[in-house]
C-alpha atoms as a PDB file:
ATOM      1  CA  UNK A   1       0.000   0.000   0.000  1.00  0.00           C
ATOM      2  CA  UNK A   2       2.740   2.529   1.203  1.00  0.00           C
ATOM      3  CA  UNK A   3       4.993   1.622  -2.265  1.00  0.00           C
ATOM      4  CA  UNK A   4       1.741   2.091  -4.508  1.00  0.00           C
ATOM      5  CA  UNK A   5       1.043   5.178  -2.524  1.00  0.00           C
ATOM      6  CA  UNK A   6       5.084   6.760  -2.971  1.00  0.00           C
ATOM      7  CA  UNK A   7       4.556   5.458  -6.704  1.00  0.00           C
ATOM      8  CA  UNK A   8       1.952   7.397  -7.879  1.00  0.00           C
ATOM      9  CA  UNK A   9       2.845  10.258  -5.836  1.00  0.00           C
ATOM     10  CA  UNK A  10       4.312  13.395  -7.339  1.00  0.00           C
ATOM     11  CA  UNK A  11       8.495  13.829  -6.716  1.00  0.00           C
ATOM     12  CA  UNK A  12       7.766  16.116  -4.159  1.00  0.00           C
ATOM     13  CA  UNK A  13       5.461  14.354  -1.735  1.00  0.00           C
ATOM     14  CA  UNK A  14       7.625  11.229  -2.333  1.00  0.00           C
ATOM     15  CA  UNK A  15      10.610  13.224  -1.426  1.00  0.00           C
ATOM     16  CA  UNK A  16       8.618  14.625   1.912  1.00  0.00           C
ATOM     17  CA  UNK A  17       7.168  11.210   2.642  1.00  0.00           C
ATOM     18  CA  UNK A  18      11.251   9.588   2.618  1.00  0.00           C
ATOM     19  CA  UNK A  19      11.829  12.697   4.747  1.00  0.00           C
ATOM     20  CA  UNK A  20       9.251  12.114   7.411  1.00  0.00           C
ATOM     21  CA  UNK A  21      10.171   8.540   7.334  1.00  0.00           C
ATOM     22  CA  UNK A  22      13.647   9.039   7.968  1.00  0.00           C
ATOM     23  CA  UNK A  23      12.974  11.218  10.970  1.00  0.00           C
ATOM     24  CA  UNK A  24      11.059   8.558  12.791  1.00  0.00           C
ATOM     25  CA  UNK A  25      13.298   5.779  11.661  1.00  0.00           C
ATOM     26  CA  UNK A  26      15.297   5.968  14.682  1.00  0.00           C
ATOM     27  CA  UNK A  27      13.799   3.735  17.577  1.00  0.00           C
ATOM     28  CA  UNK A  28      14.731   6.515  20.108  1.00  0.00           C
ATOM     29  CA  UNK A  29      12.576   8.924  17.489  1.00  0.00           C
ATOM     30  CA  UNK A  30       9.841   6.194  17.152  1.00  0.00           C
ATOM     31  CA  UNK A  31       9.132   6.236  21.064  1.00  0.00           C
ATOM     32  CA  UNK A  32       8.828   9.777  21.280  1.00  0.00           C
ATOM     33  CA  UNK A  33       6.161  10.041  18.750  1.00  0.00           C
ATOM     34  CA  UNK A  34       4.448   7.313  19.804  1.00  0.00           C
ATOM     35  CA  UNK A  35       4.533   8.302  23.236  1.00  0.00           C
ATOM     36  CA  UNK A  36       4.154  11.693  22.699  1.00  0.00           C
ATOM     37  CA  UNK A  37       0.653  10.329  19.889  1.00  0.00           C
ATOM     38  CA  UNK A  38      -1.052   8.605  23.081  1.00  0.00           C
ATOM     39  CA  UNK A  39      -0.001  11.192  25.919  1.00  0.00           C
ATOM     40  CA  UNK A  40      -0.155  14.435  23.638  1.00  0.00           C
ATOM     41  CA  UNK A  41       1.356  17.380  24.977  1.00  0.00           C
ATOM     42  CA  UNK A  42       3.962  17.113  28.071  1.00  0.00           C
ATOM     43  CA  UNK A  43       7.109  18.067  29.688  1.00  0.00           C
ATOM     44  CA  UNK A  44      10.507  16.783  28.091  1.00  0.00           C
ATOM     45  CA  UNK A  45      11.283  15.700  31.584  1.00  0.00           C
ATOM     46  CA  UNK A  46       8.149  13.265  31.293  1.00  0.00           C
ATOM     47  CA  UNK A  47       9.887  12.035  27.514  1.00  0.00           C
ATOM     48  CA  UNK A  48      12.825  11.021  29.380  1.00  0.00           C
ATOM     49  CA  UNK A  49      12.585   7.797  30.427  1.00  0.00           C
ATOM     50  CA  UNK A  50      10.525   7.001  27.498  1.00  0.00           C
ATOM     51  CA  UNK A  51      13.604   7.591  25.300  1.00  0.00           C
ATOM     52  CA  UNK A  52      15.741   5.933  27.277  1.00  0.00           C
ATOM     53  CA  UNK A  53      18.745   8.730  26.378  1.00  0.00           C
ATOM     54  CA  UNK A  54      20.797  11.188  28.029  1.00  0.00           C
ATOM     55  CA  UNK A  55      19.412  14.592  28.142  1.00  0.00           C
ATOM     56  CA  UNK A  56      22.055  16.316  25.734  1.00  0.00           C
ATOM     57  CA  UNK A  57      20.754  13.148  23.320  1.00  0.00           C
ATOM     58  CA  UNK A  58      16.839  13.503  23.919  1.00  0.00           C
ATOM     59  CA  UNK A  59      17.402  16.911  22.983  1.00  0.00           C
ATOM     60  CA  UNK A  60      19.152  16.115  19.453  1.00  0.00           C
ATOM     61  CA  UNK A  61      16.175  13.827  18.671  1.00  0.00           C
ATOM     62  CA  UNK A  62      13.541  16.122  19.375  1.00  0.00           C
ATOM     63  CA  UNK A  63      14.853  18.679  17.564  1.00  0.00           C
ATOM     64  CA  UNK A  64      14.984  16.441  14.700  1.00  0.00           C
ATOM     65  CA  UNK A  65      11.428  15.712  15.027  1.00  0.00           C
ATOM     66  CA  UNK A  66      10.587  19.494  14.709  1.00  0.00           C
ATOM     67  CA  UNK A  67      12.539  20.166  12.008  1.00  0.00           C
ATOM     68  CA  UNK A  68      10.623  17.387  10.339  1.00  0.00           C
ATOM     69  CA  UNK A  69       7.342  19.032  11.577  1.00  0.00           C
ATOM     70  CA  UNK A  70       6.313  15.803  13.582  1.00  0.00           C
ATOM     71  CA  UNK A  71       6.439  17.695  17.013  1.00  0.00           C
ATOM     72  CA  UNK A  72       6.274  21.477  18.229  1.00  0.00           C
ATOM     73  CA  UNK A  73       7.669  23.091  21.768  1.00  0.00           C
ATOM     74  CA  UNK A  74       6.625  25.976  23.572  1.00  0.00           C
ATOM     75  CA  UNK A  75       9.319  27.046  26.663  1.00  0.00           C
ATOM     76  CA  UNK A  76       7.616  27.463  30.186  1.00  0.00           C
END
C-alpha cells in the first residue's frame, strides 16, 4: 500500500514522505512520537525515560522531530 502510494505520488510528496520517514526511523525517534501520539502534549522531563537517552541526546532527537514538523515546543 505505502509503495503504490510513494509510486503514484508526485516527486515532491515522495521526497517529503522519505523525509518524514527518515525522521522517525530511529527507535529513540519512534518512542517519542508514539509516546508523545497517546499522551499528547507534556514536559521533556516526562519524555525522558521514554527515550531511554541522556538529556544532551533527547534533545538532538527532538529537535529532529521538529525540524521534520512531527512535534512542536513551547518554553515554560
Amino acid at each position: 500500500m505505502i509503495e503504490s502510494m510513494l509510486i503514484e505520488a508526485s516527486p515532491a510528496r515522495q521526497e517529503e514522505a522519505v523525509r518524514l520517514l527518515a525522521a522517525v526511523a530511529d527507535p529513540v525517534r519512534w518512542r517519542l512520537v508514539a509516546a508523545l501520539a497517546g499522551r499528547g502534549t507534556c514536559c521533556v522531563c516526562d519524555l525522558q525515560p521514554i527515550s531511554g537517552v541522556a538529556s544532551n541526546v533527547l534533545s538532538y532527537h527532538l529537535k529532529v522531530l521538529r525540524e521534520a514538523g512531527l512535534v512542536t515546543a513551547e518554553r515554560r
